[in-house]
PDB file of N, CA and C in Angstrom:
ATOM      1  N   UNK A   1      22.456 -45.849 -63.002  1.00  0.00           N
ATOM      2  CA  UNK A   1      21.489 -46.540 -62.171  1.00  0.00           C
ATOM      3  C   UNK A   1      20.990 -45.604 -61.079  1.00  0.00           C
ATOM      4  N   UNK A   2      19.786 -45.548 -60.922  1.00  0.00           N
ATOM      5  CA  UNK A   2      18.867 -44.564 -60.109  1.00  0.00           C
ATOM      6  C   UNK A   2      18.866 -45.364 -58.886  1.00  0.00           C
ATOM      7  N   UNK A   3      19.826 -45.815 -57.737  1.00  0.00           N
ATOM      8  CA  UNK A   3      19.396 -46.143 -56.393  1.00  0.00           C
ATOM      9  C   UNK A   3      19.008 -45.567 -55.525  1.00  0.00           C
ATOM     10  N   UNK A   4      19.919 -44.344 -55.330  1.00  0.00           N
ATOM     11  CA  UNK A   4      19.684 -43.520 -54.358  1.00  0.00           C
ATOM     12  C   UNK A   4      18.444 -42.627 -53.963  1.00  0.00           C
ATOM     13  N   UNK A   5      17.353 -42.965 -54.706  1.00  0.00           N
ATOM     14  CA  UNK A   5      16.471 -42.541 -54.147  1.00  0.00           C
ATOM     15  C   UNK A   5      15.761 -43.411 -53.591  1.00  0.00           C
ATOM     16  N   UNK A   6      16.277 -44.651 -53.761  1.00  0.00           N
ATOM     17  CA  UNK A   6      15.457 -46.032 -53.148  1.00  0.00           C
ATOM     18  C   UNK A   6      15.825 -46.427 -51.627  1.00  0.00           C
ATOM     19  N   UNK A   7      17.262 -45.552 -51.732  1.00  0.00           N
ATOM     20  CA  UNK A   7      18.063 -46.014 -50.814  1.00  0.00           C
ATOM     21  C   UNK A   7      18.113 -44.681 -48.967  1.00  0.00           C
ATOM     22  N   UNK A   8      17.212 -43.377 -49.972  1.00  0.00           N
ATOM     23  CA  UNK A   8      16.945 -42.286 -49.406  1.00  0.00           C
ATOM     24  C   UNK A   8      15.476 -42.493 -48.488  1.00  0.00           C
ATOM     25  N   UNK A   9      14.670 -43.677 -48.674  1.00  0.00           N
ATOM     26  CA  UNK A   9      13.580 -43.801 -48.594  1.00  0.00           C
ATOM     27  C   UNK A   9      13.770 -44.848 -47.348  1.00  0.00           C
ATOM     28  N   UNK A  10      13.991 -44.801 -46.560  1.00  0.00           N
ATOM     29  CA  UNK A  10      13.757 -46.234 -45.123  1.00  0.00           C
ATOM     30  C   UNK A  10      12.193 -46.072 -44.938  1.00  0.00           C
ATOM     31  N   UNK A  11      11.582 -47.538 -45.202  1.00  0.00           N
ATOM     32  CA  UNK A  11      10.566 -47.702 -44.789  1.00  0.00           C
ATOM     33  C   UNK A  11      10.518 -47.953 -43.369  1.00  0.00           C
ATOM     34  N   UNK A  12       9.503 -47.816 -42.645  1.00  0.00           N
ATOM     35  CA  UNK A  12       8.881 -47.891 -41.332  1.00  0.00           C
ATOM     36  C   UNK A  12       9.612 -49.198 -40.822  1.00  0.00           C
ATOM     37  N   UNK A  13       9.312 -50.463 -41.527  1.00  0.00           N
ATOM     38  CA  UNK A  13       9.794 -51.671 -41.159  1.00  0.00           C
ATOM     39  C   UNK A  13      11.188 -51.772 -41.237  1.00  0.00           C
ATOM     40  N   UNK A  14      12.363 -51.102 -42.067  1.00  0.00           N
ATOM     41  CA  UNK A  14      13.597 -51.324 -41.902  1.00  0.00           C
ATOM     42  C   UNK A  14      13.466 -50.534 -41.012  1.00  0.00           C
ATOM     43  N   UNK A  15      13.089 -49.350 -40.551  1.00  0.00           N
ATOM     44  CA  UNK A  15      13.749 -49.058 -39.236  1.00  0.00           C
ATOM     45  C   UNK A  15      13.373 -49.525 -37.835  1.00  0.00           C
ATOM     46  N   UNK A  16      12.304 -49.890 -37.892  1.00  0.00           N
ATOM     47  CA  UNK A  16      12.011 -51.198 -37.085  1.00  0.00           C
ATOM     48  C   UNK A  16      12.943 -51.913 -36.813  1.00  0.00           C
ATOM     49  N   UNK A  17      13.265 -52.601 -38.087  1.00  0.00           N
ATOM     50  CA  UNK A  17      13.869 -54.061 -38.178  1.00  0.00           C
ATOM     51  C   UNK A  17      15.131 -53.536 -37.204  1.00  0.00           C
ATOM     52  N   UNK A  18      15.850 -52.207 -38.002  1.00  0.00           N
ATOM     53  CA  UNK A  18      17.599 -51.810 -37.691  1.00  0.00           C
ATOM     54  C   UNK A  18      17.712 -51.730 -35.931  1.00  0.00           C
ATOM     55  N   UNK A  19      16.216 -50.963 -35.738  1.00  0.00           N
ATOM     56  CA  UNK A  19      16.601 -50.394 -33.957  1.00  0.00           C
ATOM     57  C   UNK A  19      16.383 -51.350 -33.599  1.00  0.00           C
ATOM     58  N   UNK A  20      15.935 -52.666 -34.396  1.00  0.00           N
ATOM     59  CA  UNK A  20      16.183 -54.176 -33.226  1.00  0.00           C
ATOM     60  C   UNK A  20      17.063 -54.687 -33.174  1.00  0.00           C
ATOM     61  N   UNK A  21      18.259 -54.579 -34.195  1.00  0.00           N
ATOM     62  CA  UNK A  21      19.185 -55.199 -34.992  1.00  0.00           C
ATOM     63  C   UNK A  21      19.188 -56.454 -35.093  1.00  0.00           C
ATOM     64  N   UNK A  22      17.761 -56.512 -35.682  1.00  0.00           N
ATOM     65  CA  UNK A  22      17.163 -57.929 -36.645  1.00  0.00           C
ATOM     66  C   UNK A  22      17.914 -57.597 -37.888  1.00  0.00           C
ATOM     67  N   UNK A  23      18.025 -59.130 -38.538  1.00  0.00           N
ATOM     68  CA  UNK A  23      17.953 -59.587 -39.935  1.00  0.00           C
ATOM     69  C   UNK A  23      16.700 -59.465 -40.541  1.00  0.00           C
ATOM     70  N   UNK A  24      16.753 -59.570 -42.169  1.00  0.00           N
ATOM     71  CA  UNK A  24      15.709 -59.915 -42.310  1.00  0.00           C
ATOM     72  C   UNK A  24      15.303 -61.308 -42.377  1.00  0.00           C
ATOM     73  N   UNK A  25      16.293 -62.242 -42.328  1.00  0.00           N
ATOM     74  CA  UNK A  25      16.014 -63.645 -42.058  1.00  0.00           C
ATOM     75  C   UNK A  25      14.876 -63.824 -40.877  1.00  0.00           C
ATOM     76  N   UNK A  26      15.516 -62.808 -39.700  1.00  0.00           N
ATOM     77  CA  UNK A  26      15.281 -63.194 -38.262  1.00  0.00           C
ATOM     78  C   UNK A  26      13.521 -62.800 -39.077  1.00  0.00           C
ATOM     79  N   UNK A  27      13.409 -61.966 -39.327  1.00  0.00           N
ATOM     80  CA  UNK A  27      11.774 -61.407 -39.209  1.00  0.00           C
ATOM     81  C   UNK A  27      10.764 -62.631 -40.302  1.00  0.00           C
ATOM     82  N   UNK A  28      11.495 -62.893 -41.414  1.00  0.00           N
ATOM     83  CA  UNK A  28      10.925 -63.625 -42.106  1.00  0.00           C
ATOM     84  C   UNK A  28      11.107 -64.994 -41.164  1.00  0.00           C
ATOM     85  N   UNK A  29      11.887 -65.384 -40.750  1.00  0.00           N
ATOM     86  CA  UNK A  29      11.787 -66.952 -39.798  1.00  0.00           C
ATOM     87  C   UNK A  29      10.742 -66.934 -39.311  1.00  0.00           C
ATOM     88  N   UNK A  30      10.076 -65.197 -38.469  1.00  0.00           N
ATOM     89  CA  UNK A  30       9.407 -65.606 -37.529  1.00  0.00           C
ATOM     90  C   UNK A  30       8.053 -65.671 -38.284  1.00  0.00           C
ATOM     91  N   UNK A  31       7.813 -65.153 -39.201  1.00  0.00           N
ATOM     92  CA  UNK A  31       6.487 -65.081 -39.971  1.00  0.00           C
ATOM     93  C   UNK A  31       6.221 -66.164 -41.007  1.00  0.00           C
ATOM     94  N   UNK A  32       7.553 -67.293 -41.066  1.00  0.00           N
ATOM     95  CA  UNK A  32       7.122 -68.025 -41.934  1.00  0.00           C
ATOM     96  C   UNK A  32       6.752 -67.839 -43.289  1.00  0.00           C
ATOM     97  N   UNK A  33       8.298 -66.194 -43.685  1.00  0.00           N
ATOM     98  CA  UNK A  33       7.891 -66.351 -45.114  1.00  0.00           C
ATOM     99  C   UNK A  33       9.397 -65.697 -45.630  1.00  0.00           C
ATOM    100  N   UNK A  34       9.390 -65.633 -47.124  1.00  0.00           N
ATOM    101  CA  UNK A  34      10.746 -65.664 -47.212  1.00  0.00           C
ATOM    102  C   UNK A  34      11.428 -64.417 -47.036  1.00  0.00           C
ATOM    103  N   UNK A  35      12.966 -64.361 -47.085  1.00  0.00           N
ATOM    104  CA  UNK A  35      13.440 -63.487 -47.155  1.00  0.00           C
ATOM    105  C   UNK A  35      13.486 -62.143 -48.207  1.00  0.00           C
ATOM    106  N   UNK A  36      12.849 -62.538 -49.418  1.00  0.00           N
ATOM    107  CA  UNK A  36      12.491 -61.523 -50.478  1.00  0.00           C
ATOM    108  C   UNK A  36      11.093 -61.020 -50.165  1.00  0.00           C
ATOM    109  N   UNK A  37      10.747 -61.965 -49.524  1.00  0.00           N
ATOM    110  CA  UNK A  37       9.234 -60.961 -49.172  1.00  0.00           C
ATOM    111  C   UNK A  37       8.987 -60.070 -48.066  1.00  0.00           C
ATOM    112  N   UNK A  38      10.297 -60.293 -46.910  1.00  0.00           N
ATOM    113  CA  UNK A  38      10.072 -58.502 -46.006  1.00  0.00           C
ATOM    114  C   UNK A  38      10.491 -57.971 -46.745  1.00  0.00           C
ATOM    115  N   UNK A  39      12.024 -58.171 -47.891  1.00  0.00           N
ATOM    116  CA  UNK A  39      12.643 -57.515 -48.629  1.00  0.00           C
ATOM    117  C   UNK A  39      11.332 -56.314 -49.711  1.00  0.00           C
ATOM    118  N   UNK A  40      10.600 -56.867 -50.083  1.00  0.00           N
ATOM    119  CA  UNK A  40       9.707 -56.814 -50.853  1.00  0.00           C
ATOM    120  C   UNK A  40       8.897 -55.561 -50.357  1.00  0.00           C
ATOM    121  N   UNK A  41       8.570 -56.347 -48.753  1.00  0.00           N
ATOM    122  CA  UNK A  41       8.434 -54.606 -47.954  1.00  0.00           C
ATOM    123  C   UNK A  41       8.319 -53.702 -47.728  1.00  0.00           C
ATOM    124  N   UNK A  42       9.574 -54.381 -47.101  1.00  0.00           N
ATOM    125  CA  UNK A  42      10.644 -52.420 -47.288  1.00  0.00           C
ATOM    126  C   UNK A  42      10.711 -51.938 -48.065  1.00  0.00           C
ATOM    127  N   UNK A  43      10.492 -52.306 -49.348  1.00  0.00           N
ATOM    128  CA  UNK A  43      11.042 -51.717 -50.317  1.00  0.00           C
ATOM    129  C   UNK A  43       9.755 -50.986 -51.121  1.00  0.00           C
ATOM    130  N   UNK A  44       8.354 -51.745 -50.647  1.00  0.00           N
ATOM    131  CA  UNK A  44       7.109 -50.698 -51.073  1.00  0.00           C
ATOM    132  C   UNK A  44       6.418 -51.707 -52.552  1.00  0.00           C
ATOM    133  N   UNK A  45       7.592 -52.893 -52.755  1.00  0.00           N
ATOM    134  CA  UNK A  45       6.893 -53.468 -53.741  1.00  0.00           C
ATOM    135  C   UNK A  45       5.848 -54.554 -53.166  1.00  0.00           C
ATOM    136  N   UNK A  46       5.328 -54.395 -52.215  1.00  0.00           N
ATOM    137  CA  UNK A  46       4.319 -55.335 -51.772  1.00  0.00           C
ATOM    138  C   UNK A  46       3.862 -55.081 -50.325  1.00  0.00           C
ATOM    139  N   UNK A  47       2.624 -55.234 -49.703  1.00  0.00           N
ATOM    140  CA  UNK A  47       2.012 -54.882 -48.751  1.00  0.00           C
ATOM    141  C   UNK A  47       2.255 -56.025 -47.796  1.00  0.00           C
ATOM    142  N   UNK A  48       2.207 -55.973 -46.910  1.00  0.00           N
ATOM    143  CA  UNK A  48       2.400 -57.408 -45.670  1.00  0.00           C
ATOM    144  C   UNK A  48       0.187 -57.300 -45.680  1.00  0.00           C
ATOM    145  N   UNK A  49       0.330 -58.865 -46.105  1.00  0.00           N
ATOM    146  CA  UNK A  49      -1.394 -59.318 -45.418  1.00  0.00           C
ATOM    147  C   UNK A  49      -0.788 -60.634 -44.653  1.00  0.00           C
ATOM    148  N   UNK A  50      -0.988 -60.096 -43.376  1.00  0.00           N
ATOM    149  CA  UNK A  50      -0.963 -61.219 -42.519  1.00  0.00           C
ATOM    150  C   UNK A  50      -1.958 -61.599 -41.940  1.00  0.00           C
ATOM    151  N   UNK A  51      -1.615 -63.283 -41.368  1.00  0.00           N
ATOM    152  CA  UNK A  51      -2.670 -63.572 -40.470  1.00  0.00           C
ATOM    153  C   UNK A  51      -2.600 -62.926 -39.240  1.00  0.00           C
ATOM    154  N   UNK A  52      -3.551 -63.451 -38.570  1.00  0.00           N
ATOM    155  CA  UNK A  52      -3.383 -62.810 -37.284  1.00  0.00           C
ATOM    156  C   UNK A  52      -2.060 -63.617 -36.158  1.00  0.00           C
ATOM    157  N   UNK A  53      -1.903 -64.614 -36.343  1.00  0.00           N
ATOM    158  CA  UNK A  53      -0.514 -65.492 -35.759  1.00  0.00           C
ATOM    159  C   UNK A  53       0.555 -65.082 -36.266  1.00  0.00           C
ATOM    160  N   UNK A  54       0.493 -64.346 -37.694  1.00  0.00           N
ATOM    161  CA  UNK A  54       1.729 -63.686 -38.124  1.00  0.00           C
ATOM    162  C   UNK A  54       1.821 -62.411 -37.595  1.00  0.00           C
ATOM    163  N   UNK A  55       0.564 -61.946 -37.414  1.00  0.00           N
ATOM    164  CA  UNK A  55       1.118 -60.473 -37.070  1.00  0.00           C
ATOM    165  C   UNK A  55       0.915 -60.317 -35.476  1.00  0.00           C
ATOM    166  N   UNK A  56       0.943 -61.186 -34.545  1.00  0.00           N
ATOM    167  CA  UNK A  56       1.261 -61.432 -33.325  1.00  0.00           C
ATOM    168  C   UNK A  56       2.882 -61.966 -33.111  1.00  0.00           C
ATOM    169  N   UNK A  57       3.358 -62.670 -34.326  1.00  0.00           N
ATOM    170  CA  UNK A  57       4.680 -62.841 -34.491  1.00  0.00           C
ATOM    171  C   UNK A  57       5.321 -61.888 -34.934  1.00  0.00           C
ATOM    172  N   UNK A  58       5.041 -60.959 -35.623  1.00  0.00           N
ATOM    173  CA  UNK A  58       5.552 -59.613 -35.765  1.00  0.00           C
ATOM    174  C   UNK A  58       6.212 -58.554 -34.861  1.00  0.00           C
ATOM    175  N   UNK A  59       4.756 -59.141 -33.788  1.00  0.00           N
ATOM    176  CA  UNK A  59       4.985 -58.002 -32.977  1.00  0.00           C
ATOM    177  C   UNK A  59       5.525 -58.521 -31.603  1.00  0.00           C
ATOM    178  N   UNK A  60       6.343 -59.369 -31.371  1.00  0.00           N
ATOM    179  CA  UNK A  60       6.667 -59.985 -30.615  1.00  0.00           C
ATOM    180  C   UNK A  60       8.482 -60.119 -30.983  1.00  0.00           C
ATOM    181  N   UNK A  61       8.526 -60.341 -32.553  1.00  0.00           N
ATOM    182  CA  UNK A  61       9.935 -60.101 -32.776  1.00  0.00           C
ATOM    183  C   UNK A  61      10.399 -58.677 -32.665  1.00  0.00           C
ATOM    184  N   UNK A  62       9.569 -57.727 -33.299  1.00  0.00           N
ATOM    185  CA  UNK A  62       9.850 -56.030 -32.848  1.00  0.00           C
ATOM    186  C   UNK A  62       9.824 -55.905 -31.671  1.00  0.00           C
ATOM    187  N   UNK A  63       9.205 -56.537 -30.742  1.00  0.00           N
ATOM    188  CA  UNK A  63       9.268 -55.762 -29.624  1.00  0.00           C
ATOM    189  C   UNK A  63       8.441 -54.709 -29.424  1.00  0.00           C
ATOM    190  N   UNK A  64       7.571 -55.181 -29.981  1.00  0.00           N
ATOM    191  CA  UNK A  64       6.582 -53.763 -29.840  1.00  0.00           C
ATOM    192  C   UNK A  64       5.020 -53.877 -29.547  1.00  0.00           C
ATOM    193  N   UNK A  65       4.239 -52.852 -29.273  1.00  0.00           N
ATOM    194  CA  UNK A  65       2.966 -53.231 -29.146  1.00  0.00           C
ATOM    195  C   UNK A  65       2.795 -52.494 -30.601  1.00  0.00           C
ATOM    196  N   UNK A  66       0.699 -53.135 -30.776  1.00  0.00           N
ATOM    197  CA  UNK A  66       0.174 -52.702 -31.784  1.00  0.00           C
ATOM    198  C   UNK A  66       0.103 -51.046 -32.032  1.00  0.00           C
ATOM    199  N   UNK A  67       0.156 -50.265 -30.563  1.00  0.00           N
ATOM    200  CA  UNK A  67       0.306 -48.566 -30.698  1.00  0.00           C
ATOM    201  C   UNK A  67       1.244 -48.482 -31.526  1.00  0.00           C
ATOM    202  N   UNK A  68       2.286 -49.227 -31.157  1.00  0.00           N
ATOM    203  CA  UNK A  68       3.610 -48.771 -31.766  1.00  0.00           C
ATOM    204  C   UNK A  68       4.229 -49.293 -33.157  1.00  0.00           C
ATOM    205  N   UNK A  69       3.163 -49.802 -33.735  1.00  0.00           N
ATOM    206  CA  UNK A  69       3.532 -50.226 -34.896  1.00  0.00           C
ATOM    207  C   UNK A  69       2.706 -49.265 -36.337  1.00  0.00           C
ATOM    208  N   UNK A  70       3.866 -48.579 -37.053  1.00  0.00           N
ATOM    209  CA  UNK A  70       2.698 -47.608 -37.831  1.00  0.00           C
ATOM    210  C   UNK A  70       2.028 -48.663 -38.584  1.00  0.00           C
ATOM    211  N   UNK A  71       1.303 -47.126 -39.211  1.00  0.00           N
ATOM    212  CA  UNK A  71       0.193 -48.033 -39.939  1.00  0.00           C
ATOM    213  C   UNK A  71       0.788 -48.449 -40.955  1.00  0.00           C
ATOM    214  N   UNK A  72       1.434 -47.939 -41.720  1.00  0.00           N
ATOM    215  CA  UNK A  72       2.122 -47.907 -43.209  1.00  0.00           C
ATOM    216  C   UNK A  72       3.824 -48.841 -43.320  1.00  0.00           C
ATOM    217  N   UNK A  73       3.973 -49.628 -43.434  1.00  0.00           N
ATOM    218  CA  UNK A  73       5.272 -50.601 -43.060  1.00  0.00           C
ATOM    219  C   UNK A  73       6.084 -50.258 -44.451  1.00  0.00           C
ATOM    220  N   UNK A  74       5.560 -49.548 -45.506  1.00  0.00           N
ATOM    221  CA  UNK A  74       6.540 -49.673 -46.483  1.00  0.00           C
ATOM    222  C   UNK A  74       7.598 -48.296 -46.393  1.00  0.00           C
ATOM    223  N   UNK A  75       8.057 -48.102 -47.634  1.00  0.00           N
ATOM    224  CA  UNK A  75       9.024 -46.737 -47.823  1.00  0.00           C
ATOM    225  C   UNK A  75       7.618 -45.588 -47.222  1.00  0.00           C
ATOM    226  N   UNK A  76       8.785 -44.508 -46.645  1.00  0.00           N
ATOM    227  CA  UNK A  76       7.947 -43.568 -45.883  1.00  0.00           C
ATOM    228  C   UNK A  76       7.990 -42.344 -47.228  1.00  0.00           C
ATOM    229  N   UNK A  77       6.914 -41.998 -47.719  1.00  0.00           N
ATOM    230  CA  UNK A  77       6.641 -40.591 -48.386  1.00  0.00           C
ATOM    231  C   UNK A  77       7.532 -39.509 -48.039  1.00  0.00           C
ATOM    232  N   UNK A  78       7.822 -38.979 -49.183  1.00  0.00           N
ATOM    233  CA  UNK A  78       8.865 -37.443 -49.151  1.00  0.00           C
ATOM    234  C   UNK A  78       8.077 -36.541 -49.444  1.00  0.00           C
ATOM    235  N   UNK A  79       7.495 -35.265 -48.853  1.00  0.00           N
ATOM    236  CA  UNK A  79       7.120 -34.557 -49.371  1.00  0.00           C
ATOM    237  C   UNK A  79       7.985 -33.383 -50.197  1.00  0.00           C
ATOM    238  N   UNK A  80       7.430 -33.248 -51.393  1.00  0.00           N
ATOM    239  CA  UNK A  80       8.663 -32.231 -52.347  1.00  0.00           C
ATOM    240  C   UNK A  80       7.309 -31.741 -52.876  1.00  0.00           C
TER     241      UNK A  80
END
């Protein structure tokens, strides 16, 4: 089984999520969606389209402003 390169890859949003030491429950509670779908995420198999009340809830559970949120929320690119 090939994980470790899945597992080599932290997207933008898990490390988000970790330096908050959110769940992903906590983030999906606040957006009103499920737990396989930040999962989904992070993980690069799906893009976040939020509303705008979700992604004011976003950024309110991070702790963050819009500067500080990259652009790209999934797995971060390796260059090789």
């Amino acid at each position: 089984m090939e994980m470790a390169g899945e597992q080599e890859q932290e997207s933008a949003l898990l490390k988000l999520r970790k330096s908050r030491d959110l769940t992903q429950k906590q983030i999906a509670d606040a957006l009103g969606v499920t737990v396989q779908t930040v999962s989904n995420w992070e993980v690069g198999r799906a893009e976040p389209k939020l509303t705008i009340r979700q992604f004011k809830a976003l950024l309110r559970v991070l702790q963050c402003s819009v500067e500080q949120l990259p652009d790209d929320l999934g797995p971060l690119e390796r260059e090789g």
